[in-house]
N, C-alpha and C. Protein backbone atom coordinates (compact mmCIF):
# COMPACT_ATOMS: atom_id res chain seq x y z
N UNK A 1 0.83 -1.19 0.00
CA UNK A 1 0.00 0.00 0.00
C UNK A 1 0.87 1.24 0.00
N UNK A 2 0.21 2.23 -0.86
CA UNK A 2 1.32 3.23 -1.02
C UNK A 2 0.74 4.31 0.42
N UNK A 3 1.57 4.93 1.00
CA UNK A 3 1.02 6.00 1.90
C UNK A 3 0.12 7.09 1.00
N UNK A 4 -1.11 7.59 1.95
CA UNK A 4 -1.89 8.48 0.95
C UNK A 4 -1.57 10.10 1.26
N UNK A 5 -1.71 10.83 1.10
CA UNK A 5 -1.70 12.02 1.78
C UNK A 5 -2.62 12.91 2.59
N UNK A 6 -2.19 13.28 3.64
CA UNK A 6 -3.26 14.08 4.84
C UNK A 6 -4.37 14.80 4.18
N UNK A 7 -5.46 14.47 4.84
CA UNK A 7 -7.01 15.80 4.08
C UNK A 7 -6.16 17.13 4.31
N UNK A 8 -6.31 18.56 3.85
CA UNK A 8 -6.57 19.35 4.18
C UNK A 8 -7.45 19.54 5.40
N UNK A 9 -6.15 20.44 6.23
CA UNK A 9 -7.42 20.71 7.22
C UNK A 9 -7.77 22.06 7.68
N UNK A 10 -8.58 22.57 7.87
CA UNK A 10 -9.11 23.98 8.18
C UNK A 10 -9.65 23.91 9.71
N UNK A 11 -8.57 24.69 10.33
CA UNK A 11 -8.58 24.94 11.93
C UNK A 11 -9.04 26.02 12.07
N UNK A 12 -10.73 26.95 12.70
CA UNK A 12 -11.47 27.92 13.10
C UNK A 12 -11.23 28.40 14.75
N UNK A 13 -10.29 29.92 15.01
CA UNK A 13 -10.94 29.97 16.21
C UNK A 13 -11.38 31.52 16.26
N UNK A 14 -12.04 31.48 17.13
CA UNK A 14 -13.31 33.01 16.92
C UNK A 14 -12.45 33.40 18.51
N UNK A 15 -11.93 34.69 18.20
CA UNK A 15 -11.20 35.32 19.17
C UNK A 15 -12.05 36.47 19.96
N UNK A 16 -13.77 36.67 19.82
CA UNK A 16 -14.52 37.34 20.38
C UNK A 16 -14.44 37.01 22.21
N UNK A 17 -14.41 38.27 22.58
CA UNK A 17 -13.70 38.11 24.31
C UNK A 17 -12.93 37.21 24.93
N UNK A 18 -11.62 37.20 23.90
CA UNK A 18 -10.80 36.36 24.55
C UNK A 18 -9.29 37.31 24.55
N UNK A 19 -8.13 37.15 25.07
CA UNK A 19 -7.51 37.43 25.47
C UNK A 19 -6.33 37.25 24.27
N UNK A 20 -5.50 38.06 24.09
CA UNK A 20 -4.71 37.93 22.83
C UNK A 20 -3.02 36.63 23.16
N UNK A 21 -3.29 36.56 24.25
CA UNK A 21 -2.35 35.49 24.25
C UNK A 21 -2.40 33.93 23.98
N UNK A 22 -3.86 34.21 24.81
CA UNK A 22 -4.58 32.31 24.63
C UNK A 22 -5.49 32.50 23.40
N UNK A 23 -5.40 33.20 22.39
CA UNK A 23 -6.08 33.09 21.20
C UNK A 23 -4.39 33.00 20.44
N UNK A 24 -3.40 32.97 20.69
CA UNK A 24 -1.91 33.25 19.97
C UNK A 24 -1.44 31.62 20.02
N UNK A 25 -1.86 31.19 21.55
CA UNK A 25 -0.84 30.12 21.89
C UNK A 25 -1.85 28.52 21.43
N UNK A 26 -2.73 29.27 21.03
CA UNK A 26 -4.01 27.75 20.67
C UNK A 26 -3.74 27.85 19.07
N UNK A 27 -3.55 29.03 18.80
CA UNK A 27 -3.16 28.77 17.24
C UNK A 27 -2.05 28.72 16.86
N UNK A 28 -1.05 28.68 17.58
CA UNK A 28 0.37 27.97 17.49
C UNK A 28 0.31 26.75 17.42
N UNK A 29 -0.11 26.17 18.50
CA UNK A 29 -0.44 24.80 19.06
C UNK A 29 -0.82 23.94 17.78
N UNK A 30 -1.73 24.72 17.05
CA UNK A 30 -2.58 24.04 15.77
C UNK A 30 -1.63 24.48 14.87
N UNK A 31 -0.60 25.31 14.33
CA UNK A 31 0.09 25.50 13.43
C UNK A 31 1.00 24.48 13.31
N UNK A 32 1.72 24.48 14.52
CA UNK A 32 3.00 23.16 14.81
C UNK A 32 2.04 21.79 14.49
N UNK A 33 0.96 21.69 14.47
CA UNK A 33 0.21 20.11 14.07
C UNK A 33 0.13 19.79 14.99
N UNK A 34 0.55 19.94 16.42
CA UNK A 34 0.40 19.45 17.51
C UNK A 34 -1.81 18.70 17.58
N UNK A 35 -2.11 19.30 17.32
CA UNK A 35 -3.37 19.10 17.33
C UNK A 35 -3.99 17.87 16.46
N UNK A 36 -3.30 17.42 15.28
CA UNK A 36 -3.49 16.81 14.26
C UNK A 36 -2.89 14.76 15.23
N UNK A 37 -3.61 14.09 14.28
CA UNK A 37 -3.22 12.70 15.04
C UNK A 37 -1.76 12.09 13.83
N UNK A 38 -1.62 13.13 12.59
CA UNK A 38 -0.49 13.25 12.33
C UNK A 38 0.77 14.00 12.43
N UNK A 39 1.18 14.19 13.74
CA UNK A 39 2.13 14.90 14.09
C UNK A 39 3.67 14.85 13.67
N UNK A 40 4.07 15.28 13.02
CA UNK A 40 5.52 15.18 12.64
C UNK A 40 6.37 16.47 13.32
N UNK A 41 7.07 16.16 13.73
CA UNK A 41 8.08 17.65 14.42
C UNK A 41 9.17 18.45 12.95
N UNK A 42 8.99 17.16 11.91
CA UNK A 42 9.98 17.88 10.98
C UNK A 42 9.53 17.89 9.88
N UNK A 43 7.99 18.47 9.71
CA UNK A 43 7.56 18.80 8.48
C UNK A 43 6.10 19.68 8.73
N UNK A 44 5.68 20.54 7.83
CA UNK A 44 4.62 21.75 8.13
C UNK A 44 3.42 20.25 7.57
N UNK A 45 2.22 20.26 7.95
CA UNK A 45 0.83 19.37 8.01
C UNK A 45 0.05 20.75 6.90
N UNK A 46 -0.82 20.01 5.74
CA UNK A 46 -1.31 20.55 5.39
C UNK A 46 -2.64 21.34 6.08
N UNK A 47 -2.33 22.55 6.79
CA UNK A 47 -4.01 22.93 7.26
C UNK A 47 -3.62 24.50 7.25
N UNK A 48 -5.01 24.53 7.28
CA UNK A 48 -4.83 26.35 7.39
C UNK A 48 -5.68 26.65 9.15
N UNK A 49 -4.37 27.89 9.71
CA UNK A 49 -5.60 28.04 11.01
C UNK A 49 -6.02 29.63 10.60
N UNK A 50 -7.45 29.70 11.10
CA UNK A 50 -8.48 31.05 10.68
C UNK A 50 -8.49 31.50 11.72
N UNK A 51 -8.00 32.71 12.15
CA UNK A 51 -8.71 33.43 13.44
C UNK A 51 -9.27 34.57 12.71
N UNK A 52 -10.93 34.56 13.79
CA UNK A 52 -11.62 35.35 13.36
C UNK A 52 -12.19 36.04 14.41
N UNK A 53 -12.58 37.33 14.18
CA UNK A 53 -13.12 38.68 14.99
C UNK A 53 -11.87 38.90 15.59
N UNK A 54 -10.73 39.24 14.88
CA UNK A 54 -9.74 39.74 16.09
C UNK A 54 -10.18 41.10 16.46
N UNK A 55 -10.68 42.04 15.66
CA UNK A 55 -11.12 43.34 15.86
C UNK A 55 -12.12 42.95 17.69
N UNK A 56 -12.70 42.00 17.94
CA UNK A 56 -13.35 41.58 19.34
C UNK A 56 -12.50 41.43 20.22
N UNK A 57 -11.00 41.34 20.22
CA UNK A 57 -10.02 40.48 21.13
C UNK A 57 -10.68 41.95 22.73
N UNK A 58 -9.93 41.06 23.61
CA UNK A 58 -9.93 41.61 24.87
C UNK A 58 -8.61 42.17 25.56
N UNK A 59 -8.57 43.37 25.02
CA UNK A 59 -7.16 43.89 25.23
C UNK A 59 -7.38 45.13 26.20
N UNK A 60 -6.45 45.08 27.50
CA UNK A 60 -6.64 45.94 28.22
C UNK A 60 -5.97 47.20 28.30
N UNK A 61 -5.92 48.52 28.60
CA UNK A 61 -5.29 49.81 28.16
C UNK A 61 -4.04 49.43 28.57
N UNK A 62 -3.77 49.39 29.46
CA UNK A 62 -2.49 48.85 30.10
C UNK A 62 -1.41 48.27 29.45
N UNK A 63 -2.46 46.94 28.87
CA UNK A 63 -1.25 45.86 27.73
C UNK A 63 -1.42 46.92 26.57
N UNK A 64 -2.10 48.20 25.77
CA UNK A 64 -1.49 48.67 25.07
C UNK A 64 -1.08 49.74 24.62
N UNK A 65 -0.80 50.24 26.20
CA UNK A 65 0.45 51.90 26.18
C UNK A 65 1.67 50.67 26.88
N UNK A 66 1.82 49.98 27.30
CA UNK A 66 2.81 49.44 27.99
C UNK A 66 3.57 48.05 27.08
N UNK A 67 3.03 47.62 26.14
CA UNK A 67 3.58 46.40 25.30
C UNK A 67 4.45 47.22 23.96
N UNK A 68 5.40 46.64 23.89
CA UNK A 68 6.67 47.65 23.00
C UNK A 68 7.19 46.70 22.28
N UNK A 69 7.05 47.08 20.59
CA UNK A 69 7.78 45.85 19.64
C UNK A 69 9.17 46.62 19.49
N UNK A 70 9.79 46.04 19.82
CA UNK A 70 11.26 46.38 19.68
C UNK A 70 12.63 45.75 18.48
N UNK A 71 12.75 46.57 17.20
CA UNK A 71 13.70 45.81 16.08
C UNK A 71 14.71 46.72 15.85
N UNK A 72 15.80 45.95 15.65
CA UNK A 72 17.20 46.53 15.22
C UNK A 72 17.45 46.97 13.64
N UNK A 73 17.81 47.76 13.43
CA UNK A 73 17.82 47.63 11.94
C UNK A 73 19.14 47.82 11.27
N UNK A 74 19.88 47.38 12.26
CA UNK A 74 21.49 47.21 11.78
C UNK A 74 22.51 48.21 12.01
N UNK A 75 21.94 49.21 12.07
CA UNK A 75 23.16 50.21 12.08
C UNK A 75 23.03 50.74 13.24
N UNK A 76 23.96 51.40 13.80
CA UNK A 76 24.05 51.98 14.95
C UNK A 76 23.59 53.49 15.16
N UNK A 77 22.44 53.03 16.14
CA UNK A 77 21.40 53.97 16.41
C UNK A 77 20.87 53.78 15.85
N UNK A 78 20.35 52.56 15.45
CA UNK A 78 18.58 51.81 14.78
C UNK A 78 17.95 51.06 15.84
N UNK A 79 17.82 51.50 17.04
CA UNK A 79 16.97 50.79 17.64
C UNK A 79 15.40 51.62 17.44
N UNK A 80 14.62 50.59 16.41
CA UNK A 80 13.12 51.37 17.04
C UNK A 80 12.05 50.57 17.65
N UNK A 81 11.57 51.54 18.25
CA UNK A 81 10.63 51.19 19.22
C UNK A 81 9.23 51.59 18.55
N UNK A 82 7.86 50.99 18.87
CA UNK A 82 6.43 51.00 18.36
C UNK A 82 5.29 50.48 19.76
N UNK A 83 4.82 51.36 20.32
CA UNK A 83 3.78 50.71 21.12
C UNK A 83 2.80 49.86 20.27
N UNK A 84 2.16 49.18 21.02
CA UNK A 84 0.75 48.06 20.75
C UNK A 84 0.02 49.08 20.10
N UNK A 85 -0.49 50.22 20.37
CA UNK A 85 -1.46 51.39 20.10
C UNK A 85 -1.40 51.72 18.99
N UNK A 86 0.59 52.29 19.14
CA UNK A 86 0.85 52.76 17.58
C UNK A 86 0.92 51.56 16.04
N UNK A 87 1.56 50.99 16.64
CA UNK A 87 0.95 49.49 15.81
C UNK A 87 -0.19 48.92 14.98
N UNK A 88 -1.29 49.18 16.01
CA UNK A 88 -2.65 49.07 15.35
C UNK A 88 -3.18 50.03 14.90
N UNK A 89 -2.93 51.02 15.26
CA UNK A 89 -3.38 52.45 14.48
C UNK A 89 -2.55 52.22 12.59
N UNK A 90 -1.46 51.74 12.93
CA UNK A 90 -0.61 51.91 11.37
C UNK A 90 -1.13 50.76 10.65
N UNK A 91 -1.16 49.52 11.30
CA UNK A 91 -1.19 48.26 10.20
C UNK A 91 -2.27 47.32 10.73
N UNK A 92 -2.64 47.46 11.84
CA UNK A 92 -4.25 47.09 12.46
C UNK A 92 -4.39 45.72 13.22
N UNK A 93 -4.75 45.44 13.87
CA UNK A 93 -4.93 44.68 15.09
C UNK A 93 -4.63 43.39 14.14
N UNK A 94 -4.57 42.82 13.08
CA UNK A 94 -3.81 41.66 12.36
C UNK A 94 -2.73 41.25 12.35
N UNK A 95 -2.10 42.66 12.48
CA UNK A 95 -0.19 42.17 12.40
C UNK A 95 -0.02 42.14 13.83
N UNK A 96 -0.70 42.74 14.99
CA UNK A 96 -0.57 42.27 16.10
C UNK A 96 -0.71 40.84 16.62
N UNK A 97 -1.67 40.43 15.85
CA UNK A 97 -1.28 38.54 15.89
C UNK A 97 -1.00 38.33 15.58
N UNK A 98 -0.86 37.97 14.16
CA UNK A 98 0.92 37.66 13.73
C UNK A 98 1.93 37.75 14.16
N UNK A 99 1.99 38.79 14.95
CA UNK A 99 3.30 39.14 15.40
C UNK A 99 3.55 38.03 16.73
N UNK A 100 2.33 38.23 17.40
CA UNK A 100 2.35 37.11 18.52
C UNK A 100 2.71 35.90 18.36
N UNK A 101 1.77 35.07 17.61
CA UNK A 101 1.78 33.79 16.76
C UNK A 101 3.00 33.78 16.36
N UNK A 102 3.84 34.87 15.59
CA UNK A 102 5.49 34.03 15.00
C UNK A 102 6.01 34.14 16.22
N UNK A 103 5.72 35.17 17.43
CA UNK A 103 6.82 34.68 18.65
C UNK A 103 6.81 33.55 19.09
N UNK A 104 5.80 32.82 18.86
CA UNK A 104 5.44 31.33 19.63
C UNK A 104 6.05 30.45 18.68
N UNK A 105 6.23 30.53 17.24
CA UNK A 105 6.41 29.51 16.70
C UNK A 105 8.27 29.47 16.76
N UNK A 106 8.74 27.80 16.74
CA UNK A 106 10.31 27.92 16.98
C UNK A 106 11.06 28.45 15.81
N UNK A 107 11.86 29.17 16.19
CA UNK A 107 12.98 29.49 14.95
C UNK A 107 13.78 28.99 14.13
N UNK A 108 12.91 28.00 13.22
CA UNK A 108 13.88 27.25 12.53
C UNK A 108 13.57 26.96 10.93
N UNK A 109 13.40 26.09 10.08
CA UNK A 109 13.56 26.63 8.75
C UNK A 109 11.81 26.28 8.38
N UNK A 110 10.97 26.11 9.34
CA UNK A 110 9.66 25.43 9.20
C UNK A 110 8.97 26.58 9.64
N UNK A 111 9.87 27.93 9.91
CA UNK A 111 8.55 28.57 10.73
C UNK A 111 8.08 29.67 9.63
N UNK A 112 8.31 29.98 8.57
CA UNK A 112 7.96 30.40 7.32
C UNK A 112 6.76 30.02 6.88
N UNK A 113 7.23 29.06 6.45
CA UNK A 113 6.16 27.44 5.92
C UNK A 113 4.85 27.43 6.94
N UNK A 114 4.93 27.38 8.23
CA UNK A 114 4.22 27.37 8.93
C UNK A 114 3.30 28.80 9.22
N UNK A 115 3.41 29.98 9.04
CA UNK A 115 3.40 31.07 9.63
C UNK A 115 2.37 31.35 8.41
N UNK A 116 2.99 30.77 6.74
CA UNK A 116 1.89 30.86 5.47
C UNK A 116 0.43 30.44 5.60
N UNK A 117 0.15 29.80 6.55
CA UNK A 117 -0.79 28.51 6.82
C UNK A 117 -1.58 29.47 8.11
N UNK A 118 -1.48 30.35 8.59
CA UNK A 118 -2.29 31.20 9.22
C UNK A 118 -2.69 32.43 8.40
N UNK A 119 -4.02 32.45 8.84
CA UNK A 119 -5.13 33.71 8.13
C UNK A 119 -5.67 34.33 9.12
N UNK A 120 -5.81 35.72 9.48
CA UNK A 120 -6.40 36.63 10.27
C UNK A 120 -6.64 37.43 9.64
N UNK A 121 -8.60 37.33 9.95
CA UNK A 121 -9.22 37.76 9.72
C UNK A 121 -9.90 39.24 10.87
N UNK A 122 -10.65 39.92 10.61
CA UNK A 122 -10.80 40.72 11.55
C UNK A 122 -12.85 40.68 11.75
């Protein structure tokens, strides 16, 4: 028997009053395949994960005058800095999960591959 290949799978989670970390770390969880009963650690699983209503998430003032994306940009005296606030005002509460979601996923040549396979929706 020849091996067949995995269904497509389409992973839904609705991020209405939930918290932007445990809506980050459940769709990691499902990105890595961890969730799937075909788990491989060294290959991306065909599925796509959907988060939807992020525009609903439950974000408190606090986490966003006080949460700071911080990137180097090589040269000296490129450190910039971006609050949560200013963030979503420029590119909108989407790349804020994303941004979460790739912190969770490991750094290695799968997290590309993997990172394609998430959709946020608002």
């Amino acid at each position: 028997m020849t091996p067949t290949k995995p269904d497509f799978i389409t992973y839904t989670i609705d991020a209405t009053d939930r918290t932007l970390g445990r809506v980050a770390s459940e769709a990691a969880h499902a990105l890595l395949g961890k969730r799937s009963v075909r788990f491989a650690k060294n290959q991306t699983l065909p599925m796509q994960v959907i988060i939807e209503n992020v525009s609903k998430l439950h974000l408190t003032e606090r986490r966003m005058k006080g949460k700071v994306y911080t990137r180097y940009t090589g040269y000296p005296g490129g450190l910039r800095e971006v609050r949560m606030d200013e963030m979503i005002a420029k590119k909108g509460i989407e790349e804020v999960v994303k941004k979460t979601v790739d912190g969770m996923i490991p750094r290695n040549k799968l997290r590309a591959p993997r990172m394609r396979n998430l959709v946020v929706t608002a």
